[in-house]
N, C-alpha and C. Protein backbone atom coordinates (compact mmCIF):
# COMPACT_ATOMS: atom_id res chain seq x y z
N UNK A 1 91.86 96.24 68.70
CA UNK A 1 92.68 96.62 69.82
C UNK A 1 94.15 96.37 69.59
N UNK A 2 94.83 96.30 68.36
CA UNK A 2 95.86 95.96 68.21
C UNK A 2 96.26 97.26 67.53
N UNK A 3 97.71 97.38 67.64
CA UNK A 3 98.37 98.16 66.68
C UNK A 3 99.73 97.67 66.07
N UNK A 4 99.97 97.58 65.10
CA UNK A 4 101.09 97.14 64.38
C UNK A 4 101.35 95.87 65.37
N UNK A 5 100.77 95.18 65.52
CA UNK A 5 100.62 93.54 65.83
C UNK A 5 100.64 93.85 67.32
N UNK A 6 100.13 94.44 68.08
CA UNK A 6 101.10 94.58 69.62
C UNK A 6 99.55 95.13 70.08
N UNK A 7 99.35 94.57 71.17
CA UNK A 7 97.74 94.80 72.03
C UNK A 7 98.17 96.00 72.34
N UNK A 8 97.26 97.00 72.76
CA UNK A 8 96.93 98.51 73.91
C UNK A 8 95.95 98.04 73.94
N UNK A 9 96.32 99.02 75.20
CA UNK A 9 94.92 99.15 76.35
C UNK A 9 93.36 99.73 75.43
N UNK A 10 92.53 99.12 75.42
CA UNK A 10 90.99 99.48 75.41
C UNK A 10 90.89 101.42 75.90
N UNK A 11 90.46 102.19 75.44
CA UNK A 11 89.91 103.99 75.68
C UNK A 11 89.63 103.72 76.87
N UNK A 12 88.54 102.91 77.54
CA UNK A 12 87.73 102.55 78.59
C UNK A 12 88.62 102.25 80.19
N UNK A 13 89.83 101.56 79.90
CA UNK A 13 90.46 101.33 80.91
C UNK A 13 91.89 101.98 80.90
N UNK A 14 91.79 103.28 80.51
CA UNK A 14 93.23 103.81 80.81
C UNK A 14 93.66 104.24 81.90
N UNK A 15 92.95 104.33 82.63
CA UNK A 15 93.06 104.92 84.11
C UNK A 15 93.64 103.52 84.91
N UNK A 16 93.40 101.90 84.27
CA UNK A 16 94.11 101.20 85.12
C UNK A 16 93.08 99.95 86.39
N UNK A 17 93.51 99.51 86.38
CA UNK A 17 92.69 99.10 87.99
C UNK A 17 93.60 99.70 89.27
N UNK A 18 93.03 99.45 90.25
CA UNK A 18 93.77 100.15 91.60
C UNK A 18 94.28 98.95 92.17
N UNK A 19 95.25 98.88 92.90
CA UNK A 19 95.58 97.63 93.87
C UNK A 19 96.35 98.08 94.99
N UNK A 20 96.38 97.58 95.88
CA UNK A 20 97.27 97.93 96.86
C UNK A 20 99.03 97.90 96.63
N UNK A 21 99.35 98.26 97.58
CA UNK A 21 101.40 98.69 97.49
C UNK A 21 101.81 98.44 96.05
N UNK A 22 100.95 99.46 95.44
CA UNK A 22 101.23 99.94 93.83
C UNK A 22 102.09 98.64 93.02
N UNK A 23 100.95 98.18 93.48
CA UNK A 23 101.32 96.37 92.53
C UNK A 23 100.83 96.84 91.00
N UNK A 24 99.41 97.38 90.88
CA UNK A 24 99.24 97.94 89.22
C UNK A 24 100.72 98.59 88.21
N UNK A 25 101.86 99.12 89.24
CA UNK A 25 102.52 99.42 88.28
C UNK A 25 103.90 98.71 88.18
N UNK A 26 103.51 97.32 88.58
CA UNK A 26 104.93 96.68 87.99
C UNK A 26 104.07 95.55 86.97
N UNK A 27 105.10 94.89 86.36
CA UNK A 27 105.12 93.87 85.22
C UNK A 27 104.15 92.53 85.52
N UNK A 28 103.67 92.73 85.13
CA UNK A 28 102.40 91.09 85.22
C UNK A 28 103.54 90.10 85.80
N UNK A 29 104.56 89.81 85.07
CA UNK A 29 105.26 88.76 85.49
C UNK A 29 105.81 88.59 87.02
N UNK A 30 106.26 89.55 87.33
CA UNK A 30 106.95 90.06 88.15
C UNK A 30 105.80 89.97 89.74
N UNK A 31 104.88 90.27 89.64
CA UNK A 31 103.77 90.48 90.30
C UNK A 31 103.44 89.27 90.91
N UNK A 32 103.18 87.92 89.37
CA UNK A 32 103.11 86.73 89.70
C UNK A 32 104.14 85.70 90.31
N UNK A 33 105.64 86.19 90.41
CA UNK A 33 106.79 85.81 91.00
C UNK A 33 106.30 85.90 92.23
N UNK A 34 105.56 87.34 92.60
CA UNK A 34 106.11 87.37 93.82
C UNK A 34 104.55 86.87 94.55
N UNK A 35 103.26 87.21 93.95
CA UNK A 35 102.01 86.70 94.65
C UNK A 35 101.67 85.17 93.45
N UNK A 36 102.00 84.08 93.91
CA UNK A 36 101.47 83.21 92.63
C UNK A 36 99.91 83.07 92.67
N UNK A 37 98.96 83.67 93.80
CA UNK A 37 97.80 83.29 93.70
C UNK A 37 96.96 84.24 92.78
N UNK A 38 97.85 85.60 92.43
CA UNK A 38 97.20 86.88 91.12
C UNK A 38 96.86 86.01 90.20
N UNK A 39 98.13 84.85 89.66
CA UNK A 39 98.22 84.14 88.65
C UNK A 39 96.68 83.04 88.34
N UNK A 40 96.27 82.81 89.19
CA UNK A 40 95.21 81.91 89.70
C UNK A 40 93.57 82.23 89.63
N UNK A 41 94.04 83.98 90.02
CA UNK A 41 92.87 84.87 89.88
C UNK A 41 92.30 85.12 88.53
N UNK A 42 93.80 85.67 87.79
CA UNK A 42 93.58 85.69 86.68
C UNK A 42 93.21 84.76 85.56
N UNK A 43 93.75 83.62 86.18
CA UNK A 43 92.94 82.07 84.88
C UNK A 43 91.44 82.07 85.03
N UNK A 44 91.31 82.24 86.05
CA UNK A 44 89.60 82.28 86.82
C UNK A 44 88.86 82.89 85.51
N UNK A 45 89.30 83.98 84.96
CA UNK A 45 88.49 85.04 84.04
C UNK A 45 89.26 84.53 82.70
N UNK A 46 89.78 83.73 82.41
CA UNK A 46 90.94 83.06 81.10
C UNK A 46 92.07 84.42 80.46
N UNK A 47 92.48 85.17 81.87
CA UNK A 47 93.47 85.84 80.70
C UNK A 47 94.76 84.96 81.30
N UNK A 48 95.63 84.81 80.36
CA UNK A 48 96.73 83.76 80.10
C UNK A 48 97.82 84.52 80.88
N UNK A 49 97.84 85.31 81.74
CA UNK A 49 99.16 85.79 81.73
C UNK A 49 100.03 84.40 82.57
N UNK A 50 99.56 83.72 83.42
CA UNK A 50 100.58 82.59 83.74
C UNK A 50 101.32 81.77 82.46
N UNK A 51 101.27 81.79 81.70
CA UNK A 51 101.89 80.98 80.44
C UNK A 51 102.29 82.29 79.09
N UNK A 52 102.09 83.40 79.50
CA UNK A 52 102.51 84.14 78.60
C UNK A 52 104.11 84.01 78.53
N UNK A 53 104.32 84.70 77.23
CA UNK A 53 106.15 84.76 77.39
C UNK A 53 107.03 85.70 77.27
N UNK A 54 105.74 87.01 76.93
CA UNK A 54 106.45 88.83 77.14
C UNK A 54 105.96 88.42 78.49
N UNK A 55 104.94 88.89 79.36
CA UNK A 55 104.90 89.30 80.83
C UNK A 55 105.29 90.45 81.29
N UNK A 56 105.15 91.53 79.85
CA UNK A 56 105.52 92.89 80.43
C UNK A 56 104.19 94.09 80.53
N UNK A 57 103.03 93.61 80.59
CA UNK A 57 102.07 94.62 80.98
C UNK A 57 101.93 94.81 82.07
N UNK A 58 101.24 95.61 82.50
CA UNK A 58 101.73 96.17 84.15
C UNK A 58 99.99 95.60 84.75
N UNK A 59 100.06 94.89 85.61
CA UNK A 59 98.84 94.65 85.95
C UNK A 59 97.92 95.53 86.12
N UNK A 60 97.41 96.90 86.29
CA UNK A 60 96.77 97.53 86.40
C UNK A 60 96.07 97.75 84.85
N UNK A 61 96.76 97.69 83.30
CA UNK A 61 96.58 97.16 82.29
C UNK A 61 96.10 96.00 81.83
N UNK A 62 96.31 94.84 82.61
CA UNK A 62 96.00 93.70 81.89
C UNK A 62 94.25 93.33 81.46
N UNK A 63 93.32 93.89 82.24
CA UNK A 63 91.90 93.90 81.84
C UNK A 63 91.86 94.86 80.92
N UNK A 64 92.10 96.03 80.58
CA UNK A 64 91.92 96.38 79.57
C UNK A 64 92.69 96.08 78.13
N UNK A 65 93.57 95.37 78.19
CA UNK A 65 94.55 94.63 77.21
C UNK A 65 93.73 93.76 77.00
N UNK A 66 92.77 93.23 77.24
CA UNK A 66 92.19 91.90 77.02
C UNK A 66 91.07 91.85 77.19
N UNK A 67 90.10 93.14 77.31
CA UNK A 67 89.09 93.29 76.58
C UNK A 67 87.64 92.95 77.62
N UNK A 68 87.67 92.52 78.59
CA UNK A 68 87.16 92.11 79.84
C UNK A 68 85.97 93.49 79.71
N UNK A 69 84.88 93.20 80.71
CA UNK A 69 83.76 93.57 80.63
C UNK A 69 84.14 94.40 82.11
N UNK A 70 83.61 95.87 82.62
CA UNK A 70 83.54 96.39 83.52
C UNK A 70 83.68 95.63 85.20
N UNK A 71 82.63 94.98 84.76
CA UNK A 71 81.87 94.18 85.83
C UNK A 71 83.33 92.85 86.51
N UNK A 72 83.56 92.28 84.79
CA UNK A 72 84.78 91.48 85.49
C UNK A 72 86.24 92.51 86.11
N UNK A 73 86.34 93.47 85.65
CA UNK A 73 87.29 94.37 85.71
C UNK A 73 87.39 94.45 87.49
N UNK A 74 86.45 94.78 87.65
CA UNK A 74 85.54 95.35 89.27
C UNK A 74 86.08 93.88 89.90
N UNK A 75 85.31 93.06 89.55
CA UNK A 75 85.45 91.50 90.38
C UNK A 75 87.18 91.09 90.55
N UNK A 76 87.87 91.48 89.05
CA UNK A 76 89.37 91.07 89.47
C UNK A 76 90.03 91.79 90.50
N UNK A 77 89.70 93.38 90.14
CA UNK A 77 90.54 93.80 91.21
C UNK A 77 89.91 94.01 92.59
N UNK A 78 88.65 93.34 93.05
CA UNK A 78 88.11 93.10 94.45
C UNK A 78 89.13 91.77 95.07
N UNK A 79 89.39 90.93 94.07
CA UNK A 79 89.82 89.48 93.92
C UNK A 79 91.20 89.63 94.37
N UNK A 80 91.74 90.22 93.49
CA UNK A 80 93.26 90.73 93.98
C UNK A 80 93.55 91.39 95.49
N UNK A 81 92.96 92.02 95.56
CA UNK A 81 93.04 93.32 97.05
C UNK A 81 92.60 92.07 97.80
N UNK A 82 91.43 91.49 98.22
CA UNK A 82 91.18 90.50 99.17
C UNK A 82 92.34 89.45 99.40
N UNK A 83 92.75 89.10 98.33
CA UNK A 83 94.31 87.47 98.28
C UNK A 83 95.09 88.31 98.46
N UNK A 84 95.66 89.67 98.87
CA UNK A 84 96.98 90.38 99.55
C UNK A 84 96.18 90.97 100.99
N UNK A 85 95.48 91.17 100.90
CA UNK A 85 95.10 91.20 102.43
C UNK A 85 95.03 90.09 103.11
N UNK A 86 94.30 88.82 102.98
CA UNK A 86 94.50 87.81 103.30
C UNK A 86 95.72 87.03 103.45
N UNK A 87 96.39 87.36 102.58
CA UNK A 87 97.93 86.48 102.73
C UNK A 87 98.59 87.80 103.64
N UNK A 88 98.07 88.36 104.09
CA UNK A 88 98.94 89.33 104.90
C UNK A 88 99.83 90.01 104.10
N UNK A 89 100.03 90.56 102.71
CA UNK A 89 100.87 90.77 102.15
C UNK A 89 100.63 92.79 102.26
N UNK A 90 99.28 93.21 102.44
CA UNK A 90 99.27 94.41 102.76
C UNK A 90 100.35 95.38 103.70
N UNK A 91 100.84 96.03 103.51
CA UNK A 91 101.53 96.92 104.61
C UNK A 91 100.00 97.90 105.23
N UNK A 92 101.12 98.37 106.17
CA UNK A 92 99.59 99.37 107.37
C UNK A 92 99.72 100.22 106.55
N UNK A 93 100.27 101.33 105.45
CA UNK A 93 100.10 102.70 104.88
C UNK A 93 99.39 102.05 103.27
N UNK A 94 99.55 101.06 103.46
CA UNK A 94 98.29 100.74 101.52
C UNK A 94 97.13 100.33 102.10
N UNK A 95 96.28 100.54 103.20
CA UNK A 95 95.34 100.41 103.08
C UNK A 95 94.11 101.30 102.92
């Protein structure tokens, strides 16, 4: 899954995960600035992005960057959508 030293996305997950108020298409880092509990979600399943030091994959990428099994794919982004609904972070038109 590497090319000239640099991860891509897995064939399987190019389409992305879905998330609400088009959080999949900003920067892992950026994401975790602003929700720190994504960061939390994501150790849950061991992908590192809290201690990474690019932080430029776009979360809707990061399970398939890292190779994750369908099933966890499904569970993160149920995981995610529930901790922005819950923190109230949803707007009324992303749901």
């Amino acid at each position: 899954m590497t090319m000239g030293g640099k991860m891509k996305p897995s064939k399987r997950g190019e389409g992305g995960m879905e998330f609400k108020n088009e959080l999949g298409n900003k920067a892992i880092q950026d994401v975790m600035a602003e929700y720190p509990g994504i960061g939390a979600i994501l150790e849950r399943y061991e992908i590192g992005c809290v201690t990474c030091k690019v932080g430029i994959c776009l979360l809707k990428d990061v399970v398939s960057i890292h190779g994750l099994s369908k099933e966890d794919e499904a569970k993160i982004e149920a995981e995610i959508n529930a901790y922005l609904a819950s923190s109230g972070q949803l707007t009324a038109d992303s749901e």
